[in-house]
C-alpha atoms as a PDB file:
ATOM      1  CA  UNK A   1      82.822  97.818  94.532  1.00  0.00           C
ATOM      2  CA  UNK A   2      83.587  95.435  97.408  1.00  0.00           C
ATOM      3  CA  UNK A   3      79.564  95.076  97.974  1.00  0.00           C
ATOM      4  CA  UNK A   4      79.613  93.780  94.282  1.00  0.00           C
ATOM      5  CA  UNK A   5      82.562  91.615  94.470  1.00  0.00           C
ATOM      6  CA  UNK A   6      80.852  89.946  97.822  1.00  0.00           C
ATOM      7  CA  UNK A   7      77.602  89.405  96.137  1.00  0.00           C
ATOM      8  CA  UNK A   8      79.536  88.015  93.447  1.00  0.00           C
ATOM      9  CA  UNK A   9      81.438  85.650  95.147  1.00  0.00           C
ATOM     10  CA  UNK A  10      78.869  83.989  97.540  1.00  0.00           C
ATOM     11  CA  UNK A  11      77.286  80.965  96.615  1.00  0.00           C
ATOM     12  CA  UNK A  12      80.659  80.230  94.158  1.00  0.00           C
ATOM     13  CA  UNK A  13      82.610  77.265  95.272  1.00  0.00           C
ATOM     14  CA  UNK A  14      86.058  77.524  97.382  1.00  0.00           C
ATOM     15  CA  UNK A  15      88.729  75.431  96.175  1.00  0.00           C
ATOM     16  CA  UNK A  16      89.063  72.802  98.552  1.00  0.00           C
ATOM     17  CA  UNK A  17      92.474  72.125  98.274  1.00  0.00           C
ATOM     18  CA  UNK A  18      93.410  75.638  99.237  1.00  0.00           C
ATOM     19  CA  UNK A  19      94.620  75.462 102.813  1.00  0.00           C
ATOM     20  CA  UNK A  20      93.237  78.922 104.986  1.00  0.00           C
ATOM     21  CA  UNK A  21      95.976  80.826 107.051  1.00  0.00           C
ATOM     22  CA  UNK A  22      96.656  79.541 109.964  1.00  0.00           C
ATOM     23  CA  UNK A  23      96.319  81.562 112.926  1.00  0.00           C
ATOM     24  CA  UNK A  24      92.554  83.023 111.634  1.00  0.00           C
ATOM     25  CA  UNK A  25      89.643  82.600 113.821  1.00  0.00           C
ATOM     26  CA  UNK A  26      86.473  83.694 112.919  1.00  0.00           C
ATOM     27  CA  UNK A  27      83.396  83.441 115.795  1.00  0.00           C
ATOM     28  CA  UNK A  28      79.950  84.398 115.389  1.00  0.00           C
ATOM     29  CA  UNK A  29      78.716  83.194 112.074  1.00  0.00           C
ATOM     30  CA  UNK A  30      78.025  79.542 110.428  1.00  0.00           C
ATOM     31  CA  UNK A  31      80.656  77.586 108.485  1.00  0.00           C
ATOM     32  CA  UNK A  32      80.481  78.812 104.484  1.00  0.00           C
ATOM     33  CA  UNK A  33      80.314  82.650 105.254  1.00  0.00           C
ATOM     34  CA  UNK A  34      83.623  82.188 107.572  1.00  0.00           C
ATOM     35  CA  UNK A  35      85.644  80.480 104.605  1.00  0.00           C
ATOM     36  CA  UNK A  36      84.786  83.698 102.472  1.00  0.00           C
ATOM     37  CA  UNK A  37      85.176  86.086 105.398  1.00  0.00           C
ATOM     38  CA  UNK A  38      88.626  84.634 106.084  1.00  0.00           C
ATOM     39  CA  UNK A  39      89.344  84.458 102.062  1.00  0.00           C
ATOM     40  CA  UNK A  40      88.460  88.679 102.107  1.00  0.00           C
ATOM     41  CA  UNK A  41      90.293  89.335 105.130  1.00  0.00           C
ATOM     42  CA  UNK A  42      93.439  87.131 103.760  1.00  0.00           C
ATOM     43  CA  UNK A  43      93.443  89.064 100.348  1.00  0.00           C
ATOM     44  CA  UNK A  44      93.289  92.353 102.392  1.00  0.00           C
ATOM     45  CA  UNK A  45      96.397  91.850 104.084  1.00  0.00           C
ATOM     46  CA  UNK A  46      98.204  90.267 100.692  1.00  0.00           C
ATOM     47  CA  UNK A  47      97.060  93.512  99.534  1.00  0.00           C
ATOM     48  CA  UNK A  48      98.891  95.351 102.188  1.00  0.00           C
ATOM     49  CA  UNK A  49     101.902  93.254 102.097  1.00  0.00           C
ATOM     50  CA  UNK A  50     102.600  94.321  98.594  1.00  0.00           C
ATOM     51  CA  UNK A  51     102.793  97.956  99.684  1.00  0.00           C
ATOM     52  CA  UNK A  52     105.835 100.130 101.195  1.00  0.00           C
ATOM     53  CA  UNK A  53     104.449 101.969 103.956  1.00  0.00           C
ATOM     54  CA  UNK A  54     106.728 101.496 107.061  1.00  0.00           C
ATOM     55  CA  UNK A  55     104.552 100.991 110.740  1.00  0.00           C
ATOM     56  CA  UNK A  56     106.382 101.576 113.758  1.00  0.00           C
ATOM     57  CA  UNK A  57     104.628 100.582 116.878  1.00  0.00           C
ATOM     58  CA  UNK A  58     105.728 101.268 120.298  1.00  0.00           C
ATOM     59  CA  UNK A  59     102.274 102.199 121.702  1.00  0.00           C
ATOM     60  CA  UNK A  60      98.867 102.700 121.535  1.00  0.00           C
ATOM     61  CA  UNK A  61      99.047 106.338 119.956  1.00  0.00           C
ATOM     62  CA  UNK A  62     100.932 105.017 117.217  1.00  0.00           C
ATOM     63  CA  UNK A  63      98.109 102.476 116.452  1.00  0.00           C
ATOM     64  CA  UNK A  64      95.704 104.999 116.817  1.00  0.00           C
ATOM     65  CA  UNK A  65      97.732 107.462 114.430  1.00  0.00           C
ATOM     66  CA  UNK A  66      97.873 104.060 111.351  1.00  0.00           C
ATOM     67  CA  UNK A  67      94.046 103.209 111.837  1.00  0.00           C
ATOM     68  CA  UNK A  68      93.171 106.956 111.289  1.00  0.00           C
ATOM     69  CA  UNK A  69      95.540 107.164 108.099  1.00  0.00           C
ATOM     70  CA  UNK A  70      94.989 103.768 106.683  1.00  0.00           C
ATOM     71  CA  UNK A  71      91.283 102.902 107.677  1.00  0.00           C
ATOM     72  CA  UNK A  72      89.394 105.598 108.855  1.00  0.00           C
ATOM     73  CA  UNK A  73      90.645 108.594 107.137  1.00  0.00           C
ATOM     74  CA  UNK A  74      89.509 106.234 103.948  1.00  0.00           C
ATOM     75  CA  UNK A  75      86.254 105.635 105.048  1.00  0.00           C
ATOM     76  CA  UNK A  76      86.498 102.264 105.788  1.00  0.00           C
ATOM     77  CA  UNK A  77      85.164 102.524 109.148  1.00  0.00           C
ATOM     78  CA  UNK A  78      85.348 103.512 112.756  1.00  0.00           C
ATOM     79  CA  UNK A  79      87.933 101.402 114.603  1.00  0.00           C
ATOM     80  CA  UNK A  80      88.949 102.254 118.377  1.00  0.00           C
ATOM     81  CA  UNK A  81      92.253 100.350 120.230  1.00  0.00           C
ATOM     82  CA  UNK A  82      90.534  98.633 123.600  1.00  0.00           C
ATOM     83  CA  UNK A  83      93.353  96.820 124.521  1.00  0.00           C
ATOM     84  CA  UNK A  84      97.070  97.342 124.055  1.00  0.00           C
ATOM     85  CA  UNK A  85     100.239  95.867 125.568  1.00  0.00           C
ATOM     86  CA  UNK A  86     103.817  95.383 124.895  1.00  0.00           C
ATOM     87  CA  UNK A  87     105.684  93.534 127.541  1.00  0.00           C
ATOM     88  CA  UNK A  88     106.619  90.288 126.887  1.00  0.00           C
ATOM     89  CA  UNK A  89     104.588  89.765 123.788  1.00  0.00           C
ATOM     90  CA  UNK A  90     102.851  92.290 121.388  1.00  0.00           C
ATOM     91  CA  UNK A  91      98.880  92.192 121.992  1.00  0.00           C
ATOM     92  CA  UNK A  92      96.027  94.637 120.524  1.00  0.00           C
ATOM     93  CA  UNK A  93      91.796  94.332 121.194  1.00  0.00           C
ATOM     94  CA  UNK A  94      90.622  96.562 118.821  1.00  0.00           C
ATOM     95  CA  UNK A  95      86.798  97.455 118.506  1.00  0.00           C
ATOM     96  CA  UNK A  96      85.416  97.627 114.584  1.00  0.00           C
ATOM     97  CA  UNK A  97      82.225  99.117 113.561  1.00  0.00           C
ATOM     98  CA  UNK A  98      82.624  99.332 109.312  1.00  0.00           C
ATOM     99  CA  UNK A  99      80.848  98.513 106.459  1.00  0.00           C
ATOM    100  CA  UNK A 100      83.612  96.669 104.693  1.00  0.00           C
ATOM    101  CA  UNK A 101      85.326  94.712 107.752  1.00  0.00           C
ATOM    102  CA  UNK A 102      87.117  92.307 106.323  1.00  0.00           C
ATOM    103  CA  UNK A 103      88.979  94.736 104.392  1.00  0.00           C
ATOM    104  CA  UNK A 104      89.643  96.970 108.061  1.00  0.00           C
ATOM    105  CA  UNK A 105      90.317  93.462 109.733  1.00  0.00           C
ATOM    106  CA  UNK A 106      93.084  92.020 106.413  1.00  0.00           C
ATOM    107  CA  UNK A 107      94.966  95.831 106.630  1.00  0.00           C
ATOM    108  CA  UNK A 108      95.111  95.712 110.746  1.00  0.00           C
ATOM    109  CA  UNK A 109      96.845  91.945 110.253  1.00  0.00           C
ATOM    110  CA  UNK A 110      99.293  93.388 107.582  1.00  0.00           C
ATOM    111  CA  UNK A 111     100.082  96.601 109.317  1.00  0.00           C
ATOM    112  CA  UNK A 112     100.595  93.868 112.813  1.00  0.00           C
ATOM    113  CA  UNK A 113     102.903  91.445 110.926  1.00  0.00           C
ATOM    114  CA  UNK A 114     104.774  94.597 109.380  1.00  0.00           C
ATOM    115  CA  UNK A 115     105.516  96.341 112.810  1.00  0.00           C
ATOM    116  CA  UNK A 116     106.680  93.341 114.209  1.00  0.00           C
ATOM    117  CA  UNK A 117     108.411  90.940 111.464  1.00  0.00           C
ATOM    118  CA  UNK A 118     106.035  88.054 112.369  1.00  0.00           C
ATOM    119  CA  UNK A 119     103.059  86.575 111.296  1.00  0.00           C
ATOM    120  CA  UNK A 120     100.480  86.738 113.874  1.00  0.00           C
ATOM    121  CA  UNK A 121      97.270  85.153 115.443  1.00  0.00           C
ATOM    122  CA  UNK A 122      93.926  86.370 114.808  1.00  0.00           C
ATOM    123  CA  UNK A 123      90.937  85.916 116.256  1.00  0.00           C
ATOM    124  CA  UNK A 124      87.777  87.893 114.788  1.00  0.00           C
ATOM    125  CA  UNK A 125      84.942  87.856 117.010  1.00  0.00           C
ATOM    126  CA  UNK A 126      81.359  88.570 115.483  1.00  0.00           C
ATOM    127  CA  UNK A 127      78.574  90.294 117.653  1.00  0.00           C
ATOM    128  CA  UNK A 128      74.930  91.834 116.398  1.00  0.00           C
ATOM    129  CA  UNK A 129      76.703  95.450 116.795  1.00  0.00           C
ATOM    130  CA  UNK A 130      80.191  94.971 116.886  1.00  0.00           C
ATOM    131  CA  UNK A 131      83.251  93.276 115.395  1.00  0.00           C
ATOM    132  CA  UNK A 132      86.521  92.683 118.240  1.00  0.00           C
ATOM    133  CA  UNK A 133      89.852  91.882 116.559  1.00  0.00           C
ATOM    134  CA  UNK A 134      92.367  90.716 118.849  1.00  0.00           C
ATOM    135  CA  UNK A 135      96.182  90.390 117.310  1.00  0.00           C
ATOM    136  CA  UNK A 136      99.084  88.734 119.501  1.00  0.00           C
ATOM    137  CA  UNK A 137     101.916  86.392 118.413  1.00  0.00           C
ATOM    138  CA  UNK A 138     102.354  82.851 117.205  1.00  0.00           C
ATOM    139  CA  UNK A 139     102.938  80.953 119.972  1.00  0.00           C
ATOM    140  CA  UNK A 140     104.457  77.013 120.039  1.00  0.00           C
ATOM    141  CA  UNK A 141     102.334  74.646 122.139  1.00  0.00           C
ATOM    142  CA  UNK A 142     105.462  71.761 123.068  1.00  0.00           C
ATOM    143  CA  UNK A 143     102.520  69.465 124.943  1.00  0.00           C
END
């Protein structure tokens, strides 16, 4: 279903006056396909905003224990928790190998932004092989 909707929707215009999340970066491929990749992974996470499950996250088991329930048990890939800290800010590198990634990357987001009341930054990075998803809070540049 999501392979048809993709196919469907490249090629289409994007309204131009609609403004991309902020916080969203997307490395690795040309200009066009990373206005519909962010587009996907935005609707994702709308899509998991608009549900009740509760996340609690005080450490790396407990991300481990929502990706199996909410991605992998679903089969919406494999996705493995590199990097985790909780100090003085809430960080996760996670490692994504799936067939429908914008859909894994749009759930991780929601499920980050529901654990800890924020919106967060996002930075996607693209590789022949391999997607890494790195999560961590807004932060205020005063400079």
């Amino acid at each position: 279903i999501l392979h048809r909707l993709f196919e469907s929707i490249v090629g289409r215009p994007f309204n131009s006056e609609r403004r991309p999340r902020e916080g969203l970066h997307v490395t690795g491929i040309s200009e066009n396909p990373t206005m519909l990749f962010k587009t996907l992974i935005e609707s994702s996470s709308a899509m998991f905003d608009a549900s009740d499950y509760s996340i609690f996250i005080q450490n790396q088991d407990d991300w481990e224990s929502h990706l199996q329930h909410n991605i992998r048990s679903r089969g919406f890939g494999d996705v493995s928790v590199e990097d985790f800290a909780m100090d003085e800010s809430p960080t996760v590198r996670m490692a994504i190998r799936s067939p429908v990634p914008t859909f894994a990357i749009g759930l991780m987001v929601g499920m980050w932004e529901r654990a800890h009341g924020s919106p967060c930054m996002c930075k996607v990075e693209i590789s022949s092989d391999l997607l890494t998803v790195s999560l961590y809070p807004r932060s205020v540049d005063y400079a």
